[in-house]
Protein backbone atom coordinates (compact mmCIF):
# COMPACT_ATOMS: atom_id res chain seq x y z
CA UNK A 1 88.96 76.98 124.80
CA UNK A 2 87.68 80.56 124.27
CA UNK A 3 84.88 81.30 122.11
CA UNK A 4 85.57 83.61 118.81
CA UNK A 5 82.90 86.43 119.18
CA UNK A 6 82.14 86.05 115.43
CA UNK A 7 80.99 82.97 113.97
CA UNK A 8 79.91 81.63 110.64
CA UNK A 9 77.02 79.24 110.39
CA UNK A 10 76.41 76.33 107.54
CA UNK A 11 74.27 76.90 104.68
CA UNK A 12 71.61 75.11 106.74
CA UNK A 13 71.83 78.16 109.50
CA UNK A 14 72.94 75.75 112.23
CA UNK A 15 76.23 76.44 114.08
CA UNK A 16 79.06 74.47 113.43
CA UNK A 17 81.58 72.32 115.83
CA UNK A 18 83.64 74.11 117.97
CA UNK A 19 86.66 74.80 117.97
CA UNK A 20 89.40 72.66 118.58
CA UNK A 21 93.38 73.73 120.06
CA UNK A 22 95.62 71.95 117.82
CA UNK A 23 99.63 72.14 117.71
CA UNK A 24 100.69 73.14 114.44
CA UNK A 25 103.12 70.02 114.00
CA UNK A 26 99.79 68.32 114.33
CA UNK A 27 98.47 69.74 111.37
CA UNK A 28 101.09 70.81 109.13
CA UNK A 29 104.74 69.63 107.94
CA UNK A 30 107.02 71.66 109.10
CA UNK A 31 110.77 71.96 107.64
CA UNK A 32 114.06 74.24 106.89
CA UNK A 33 116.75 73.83 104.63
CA UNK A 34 119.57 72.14 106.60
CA UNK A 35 123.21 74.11 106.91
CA UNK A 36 124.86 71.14 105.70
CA UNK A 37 122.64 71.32 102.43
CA UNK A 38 122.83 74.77 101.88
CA UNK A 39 126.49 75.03 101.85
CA UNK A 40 127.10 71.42 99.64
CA UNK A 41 124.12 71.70 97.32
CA UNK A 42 122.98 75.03 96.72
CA UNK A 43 124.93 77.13 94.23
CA UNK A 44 123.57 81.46 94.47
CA UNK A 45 123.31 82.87 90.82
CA UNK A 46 122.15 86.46 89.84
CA UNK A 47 120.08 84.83 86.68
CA UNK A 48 118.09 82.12 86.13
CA UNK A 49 114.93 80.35 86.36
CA UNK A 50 114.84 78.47 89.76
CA UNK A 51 114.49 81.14 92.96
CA UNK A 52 116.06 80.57 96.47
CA UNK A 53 113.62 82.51 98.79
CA UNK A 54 115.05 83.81 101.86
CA UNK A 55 113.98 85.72 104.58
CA UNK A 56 114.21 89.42 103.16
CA UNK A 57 111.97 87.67 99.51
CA UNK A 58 108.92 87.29 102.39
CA UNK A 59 107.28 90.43 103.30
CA UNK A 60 103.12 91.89 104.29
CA UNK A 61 101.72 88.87 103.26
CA UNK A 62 103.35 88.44 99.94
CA UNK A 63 106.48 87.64 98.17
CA UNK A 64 109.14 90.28 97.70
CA UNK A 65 111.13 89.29 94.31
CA UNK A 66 112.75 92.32 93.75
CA UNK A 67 115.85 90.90 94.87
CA UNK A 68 116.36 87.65 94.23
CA UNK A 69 119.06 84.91 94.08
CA UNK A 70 118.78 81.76 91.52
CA UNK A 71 119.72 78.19 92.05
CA UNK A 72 119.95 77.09 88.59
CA UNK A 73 122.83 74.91 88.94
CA UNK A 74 122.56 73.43 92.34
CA UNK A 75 122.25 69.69 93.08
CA UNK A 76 118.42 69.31 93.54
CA UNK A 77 118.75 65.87 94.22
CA UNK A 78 119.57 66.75 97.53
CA UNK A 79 117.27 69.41 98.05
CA UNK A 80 113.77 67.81 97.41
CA UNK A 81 112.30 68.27 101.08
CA UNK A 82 113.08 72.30 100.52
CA UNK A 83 111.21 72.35 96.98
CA UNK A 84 107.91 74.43 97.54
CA UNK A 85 104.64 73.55 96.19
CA UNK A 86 101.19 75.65 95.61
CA UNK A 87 100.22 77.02 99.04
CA UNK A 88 102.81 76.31 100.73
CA UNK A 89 103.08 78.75 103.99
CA UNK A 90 106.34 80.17 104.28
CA UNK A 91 107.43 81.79 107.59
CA UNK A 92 110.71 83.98 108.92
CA UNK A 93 112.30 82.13 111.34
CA UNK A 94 115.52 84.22 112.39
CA UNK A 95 116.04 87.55 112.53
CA UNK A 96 112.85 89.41 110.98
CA UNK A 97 110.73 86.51 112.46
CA UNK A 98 106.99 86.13 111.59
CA UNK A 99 106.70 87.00 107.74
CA UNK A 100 104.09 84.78 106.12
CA UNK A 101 103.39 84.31 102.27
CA UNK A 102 101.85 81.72 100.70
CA UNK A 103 103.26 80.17 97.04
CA UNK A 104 101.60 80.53 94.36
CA UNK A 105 103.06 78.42 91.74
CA UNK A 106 105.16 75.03 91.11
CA UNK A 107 108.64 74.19 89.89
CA UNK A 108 109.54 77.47 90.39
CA UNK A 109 110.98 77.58 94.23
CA UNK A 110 113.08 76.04 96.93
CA UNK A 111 114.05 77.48 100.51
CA UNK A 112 116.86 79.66 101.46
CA UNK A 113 118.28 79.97 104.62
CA UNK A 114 116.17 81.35 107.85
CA UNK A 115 112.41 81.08 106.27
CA UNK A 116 110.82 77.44 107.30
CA UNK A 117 108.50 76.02 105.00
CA UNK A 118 104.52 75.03 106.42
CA UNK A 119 102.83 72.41 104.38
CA UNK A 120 99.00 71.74 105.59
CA UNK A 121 97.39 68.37 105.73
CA UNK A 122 94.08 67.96 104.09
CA UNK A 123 91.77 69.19 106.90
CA UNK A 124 93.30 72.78 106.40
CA UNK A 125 92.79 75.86 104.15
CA UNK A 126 95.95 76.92 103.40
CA UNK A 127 94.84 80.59 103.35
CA UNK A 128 92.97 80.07 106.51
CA UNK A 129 96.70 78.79 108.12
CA UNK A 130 97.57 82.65 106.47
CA UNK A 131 94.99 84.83 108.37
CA UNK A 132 96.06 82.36 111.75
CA UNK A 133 99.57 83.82 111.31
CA UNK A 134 98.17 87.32 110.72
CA UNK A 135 96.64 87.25 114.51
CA UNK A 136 97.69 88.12 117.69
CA UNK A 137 97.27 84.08 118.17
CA UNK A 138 100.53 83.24 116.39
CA UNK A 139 102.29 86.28 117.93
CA UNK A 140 101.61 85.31 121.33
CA UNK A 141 103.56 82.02 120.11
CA UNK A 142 106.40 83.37 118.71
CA UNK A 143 106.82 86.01 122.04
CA UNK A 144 106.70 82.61 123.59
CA UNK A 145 109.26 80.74 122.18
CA UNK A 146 111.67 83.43 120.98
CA UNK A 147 114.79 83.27 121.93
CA UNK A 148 116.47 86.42 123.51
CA UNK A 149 119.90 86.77 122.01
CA UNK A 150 121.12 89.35 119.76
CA UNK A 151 119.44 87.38 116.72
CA UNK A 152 116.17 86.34 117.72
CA UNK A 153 115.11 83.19 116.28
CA UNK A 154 112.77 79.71 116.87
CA UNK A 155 113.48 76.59 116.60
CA UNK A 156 111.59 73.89 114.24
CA UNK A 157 110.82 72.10 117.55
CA UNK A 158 108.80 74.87 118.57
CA UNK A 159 107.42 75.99 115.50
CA UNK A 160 105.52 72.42 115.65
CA UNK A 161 104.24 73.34 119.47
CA UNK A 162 102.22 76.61 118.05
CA UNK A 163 98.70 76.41 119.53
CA UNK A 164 96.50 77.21 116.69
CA UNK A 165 92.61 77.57 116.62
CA UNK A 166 90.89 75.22 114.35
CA UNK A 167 87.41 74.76 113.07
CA UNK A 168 86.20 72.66 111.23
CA UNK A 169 87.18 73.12 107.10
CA UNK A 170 83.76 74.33 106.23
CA UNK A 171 83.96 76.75 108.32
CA UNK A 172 87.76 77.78 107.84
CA UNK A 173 86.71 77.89 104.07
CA UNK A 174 84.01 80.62 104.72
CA UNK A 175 86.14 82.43 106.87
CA UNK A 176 89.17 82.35 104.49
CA UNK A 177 87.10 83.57 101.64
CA UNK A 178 85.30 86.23 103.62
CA UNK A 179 88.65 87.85 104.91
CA UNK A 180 89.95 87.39 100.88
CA UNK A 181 87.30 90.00 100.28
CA UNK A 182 88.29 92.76 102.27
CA UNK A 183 91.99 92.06 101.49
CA UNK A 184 91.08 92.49 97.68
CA UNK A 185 89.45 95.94 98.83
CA UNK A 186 92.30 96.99 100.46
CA UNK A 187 94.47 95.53 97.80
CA UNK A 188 92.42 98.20 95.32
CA UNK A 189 92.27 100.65 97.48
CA UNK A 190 96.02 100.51 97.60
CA UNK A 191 96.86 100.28 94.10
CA UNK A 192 94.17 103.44 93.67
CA UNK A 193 96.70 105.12 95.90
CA UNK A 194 99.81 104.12 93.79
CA UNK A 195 98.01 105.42 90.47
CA UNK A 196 97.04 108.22 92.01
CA UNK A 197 100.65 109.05 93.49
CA UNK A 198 102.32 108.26 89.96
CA UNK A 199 100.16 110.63 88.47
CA UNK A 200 100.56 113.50 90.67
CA UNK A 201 104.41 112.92 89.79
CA UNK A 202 103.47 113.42 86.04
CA UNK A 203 101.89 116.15 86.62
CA UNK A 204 104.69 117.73 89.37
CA UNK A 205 106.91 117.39 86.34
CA UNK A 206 105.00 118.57 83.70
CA UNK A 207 103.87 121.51 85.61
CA UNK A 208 107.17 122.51 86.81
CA UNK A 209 108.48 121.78 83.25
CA UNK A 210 105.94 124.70 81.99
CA UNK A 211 104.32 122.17 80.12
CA UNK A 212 101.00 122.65 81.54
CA UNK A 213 100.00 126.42 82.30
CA UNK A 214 97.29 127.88 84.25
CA UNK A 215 97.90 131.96 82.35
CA UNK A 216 95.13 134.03 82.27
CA UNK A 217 94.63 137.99 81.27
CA UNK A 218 96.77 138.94 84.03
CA UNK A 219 99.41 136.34 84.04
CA UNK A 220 100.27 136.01 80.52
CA UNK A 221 104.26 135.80 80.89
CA UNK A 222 106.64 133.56 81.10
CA UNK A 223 108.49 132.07 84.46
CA UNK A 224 110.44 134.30 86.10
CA UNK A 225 114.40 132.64 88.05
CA UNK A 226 114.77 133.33 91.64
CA UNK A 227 117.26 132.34 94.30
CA UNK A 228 115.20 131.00 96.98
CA UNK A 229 116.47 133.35 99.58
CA UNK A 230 114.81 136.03 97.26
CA UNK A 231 110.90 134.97 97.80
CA UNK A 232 110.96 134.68 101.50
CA UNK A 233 112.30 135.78 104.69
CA UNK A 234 114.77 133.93 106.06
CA UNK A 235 115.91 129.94 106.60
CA UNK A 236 116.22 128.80 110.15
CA UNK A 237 116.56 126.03 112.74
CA UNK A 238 114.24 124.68 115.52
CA UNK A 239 115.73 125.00 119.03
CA UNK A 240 113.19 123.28 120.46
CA UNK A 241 115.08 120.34 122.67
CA UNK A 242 112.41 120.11 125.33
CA UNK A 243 108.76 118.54 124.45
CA UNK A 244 106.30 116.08 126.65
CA UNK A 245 104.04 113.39 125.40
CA UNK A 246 100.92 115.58 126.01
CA UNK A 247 100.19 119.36 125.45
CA UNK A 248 98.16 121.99 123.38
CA UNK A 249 101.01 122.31 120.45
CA UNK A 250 102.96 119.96 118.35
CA UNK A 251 106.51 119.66 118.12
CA UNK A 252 107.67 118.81 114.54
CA UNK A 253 110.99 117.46 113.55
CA UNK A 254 112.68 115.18 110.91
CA UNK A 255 110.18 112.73 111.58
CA UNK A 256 106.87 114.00 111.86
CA UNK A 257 105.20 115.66 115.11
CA UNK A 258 107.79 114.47 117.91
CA UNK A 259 106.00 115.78 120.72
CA UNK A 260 103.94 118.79 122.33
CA UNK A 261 104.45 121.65 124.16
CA UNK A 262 102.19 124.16 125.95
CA UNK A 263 103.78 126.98 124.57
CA UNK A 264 104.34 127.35 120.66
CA UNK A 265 106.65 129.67 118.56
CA UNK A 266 105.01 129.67 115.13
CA UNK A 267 101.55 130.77 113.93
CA UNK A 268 101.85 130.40 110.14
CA UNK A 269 101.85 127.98 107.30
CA UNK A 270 105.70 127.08 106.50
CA UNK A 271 107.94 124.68 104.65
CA UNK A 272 109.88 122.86 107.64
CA UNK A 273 112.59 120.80 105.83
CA UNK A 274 114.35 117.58 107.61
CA UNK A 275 117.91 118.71 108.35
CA UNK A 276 120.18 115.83 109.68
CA UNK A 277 119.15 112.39 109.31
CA UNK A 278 117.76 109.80 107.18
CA UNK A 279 114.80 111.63 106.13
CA UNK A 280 117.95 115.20 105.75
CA UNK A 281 116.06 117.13 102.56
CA UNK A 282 112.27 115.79 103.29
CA UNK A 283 109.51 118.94 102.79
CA UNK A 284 107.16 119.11 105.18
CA UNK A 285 103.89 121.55 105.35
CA UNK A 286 102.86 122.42 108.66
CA UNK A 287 99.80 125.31 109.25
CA UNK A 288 98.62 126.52 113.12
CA UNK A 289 100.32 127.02 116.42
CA UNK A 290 103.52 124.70 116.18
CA UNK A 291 107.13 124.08 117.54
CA UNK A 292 110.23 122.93 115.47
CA UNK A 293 113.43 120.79 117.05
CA UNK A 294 116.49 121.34 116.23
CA UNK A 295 117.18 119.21 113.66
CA UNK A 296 114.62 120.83 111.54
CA UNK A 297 114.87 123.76 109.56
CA UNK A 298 111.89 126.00 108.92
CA UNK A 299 111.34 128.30 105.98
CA UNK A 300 109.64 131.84 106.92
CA UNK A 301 107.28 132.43 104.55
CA UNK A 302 106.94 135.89 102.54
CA UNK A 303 104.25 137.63 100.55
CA UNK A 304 106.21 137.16 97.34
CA UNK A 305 105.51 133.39 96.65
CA UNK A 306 102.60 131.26 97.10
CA UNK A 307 103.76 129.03 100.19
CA UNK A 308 101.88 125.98 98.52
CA UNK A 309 103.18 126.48 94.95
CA UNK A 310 107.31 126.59 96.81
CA UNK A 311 106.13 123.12 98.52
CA UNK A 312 104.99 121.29 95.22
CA UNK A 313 108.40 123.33 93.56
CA UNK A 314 110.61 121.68 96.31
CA UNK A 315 109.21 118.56 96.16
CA UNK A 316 109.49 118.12 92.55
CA UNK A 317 113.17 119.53 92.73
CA UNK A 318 114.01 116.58 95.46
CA UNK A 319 116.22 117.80 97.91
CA UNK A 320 117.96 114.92 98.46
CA UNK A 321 120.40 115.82 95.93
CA UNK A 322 121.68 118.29 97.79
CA UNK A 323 122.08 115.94 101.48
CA UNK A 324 125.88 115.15 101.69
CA UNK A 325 127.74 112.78 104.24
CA UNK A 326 127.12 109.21 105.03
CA UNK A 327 127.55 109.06 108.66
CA UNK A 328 125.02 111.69 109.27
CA UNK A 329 123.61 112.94 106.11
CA UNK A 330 123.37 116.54 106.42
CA UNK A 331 121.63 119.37 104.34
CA UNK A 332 122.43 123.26 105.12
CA UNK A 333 120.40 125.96 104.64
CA UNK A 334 122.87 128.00 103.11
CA UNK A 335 122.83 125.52 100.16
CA UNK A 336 119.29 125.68 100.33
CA UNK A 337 119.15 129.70 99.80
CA UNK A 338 121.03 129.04 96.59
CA UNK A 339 118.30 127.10 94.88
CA UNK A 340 116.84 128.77 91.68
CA UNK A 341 113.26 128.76 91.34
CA UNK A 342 110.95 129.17 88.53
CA UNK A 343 107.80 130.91 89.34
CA UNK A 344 105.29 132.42 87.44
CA UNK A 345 102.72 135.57 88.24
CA UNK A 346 101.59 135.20 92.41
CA UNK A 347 98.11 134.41 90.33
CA UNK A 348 99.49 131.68 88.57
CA UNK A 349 101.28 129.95 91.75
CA UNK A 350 97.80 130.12 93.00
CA UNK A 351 96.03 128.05 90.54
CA UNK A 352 98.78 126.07 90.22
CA UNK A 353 99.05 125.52 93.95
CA UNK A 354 95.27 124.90 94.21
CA UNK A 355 95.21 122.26 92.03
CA UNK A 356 97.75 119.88 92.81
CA UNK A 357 96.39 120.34 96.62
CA UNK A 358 93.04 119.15 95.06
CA UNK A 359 94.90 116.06 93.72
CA UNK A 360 96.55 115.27 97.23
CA UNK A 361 93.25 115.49 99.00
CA UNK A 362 91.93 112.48 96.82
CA UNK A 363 94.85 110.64 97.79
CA UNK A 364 94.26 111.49 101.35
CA UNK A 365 90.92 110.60 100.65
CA UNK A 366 92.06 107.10 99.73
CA UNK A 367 94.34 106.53 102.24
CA UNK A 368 91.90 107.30 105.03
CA UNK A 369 89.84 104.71 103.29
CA UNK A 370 92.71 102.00 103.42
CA UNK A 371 93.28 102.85 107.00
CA UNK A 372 89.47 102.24 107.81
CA UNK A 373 89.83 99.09 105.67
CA UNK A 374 92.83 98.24 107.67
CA UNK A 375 91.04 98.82 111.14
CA UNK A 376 88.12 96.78 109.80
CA UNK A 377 90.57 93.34 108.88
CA UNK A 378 92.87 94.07 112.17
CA UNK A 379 89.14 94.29 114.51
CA UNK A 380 87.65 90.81 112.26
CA UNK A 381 91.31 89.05 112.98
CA UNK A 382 90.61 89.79 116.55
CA UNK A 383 87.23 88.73 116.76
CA UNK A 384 87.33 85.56 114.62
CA UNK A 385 90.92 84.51 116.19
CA UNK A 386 91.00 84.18 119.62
């Protein structure tokens, strides 16, 4: 079998066994909850004690339980194979296939439909079995096995036939605790990033609230109310319809840079806001040589607002709230014109603009990090699983 390029040694520096191809019915127990037993002893409840985990409860690693269904009252004398145990690997089956999460407690779960339940025998780390289901070795299985139909899905049969790398538990131990480490930095890293984000909506609100002030000698009154077509020039769509997957400009729409073009139509910093769609009321800032589609409007900019102080104002307004429709949510821009806006003094909007940009370049800063973090787990998966 192929070697892994990176290697741990035991405490005595020698190198260990090699490793060994195993199916993963070999080394496991691998079940489901039948049909039969779902619909004769399981009983759904929106409160209770006892959780049912189904496919949407296991997501990135980790179980989801902010929606969850309770089985209280079902007949769990019938259901003891589905009953779920500390480390436990569970893994989405149908549908969403190849969501992993390990449990983490007894007497507290059984399986739902379409999530299989992988029990290891004693020569396996159970979070080892994790990071084997995090590499391109277990996807290379499932793209195997799938079957193509309008809901993809695997059967327990072939489950068990996953070709899994195996060394020997020494060594699975070492590498299971080494890749815990840089998924508690990136776990940090992340929650950083959440702080950070929470804060900045604090301080959107208390800023925009007038709560906090940034006056000085020159700017010593209070906010003045504008209607948004009064601070700048003018609201209008993209046209752009037309853009390749290479040139020297960027073609924004409602979902970031669609494209590029070698010609562009803007040269200024600007608001573009998402007009149709999913993301209909999302602010954008965009600075240089650009293009816009067309289902993008773009604000032109005046000299009578700080174009950073209107982003952080629109943001913390949320646009969404003026979107209408369901089958295409929609936002106008002569709804947008309407808005009122509170701004102080041109000096004020400065400061004020300055330093909540300050605050989103540390969490810019710490997303970079999590993306090199990121990078650094997906390039040791690669290595170590092969």
């Amino acid at each position: 079998m192929n070697v892994p390029k990176l290697r741990f040694k035991d405490n005595n520096g020698n190198d260990y066994p090699q490793w060994k191809k195993q199916n993963l019915g070999n080394i496991s127990d691998i079940t489901k909850l039948a049909g039969f037993e779902f619909t004769e002893y399981v009983t759904y409840q929106d409160s209770g004690n006892i959780i049912a985990l189904r496919g949407l409860n296991v997501k990135n690693n980790t179980l989801d339980l902010s929606d969850v269904k309770y089985i209280d009252n079902s007949d769990f004398s019938k259901l003891s194979r589905s009953k779920l145990y500390i480390n436990d690997l569970l893994f989405t089956y149908v549908g969403t296939i190849g969501e992993v999460a390990l449990i983490n407690q007894n007497d507290k779960y059984y399986l739902a439909p379409n999530v299989c339940r992988i029990r290891h025998y004693d020569n396996v780390n159970a979070i080892y079995l994790l990071y084997i289901f995090n590499s391109n070795i277990i996807k290379r299985e499932i793209y195997k096995y799938l079957t193509k139909s309008s809901q993809p899905a695997l059967s327990m049969e072939n489950i068990r036939k996953f070709k899994v790398s195996l060394p020997c538990l020494e060594e699975q131990n070492k590498i299971a605790n080494f890749l815990s480490t840089v998924d508690k930095k990136i776990s940090n890293i992340e929650d950083i990033i959440t702080n950070l984000e929470n804060q900045k909506k604090g301080l959107l609100q208390q800023t925009f609230s007038q709560k906090i002030r940034f006056k000085d000698e020159n700017c010593k009154n209070s906010y003045t109310s504008y209607h948004l077509h009064n601070l700048i020039k003018d609201i209008k769509s993209g046209n752009n319809k037309e853009r390749t997957e290479t040139g020297l400009y960027p073609v924004y729409g409602s979902m970031g840079i669609l494209g590029y073009n070698n010609n562009y139509v803007y040269n200024f910093t600007s608001l573009l806001i998402a007009r149709v769609g999913i993301n209909a009321g999302k602010v954008s800032l965009v600075t240089g040589k650009y293009d816009v589609s067309d289902n993008t409007l773009i604000i032109i900019p005046s000299n009578k607002v700080n174009i950073y102080y209107l982003y952080y104002y629109l943001i913390n307004f949320n646009l969404n709230k003026l979107v209408f429709g369901s089958g295409q949510p929609l936002i106008k821009a002569s709804e947008l014109k309407k808005i009122i806006i509170q701004a102080p003094c041109l000096e004020e909007q400065t400061k004020i603009a300055d330093f909540l940009s300050a605050f989103d370049r540390k969490i810019d800063n710490q997303k970079a990090q999590l993306e090199h973090w990121k990078q650094i787990k997906k390039g040791l998966l690669q290595q170590m699983f092969v």
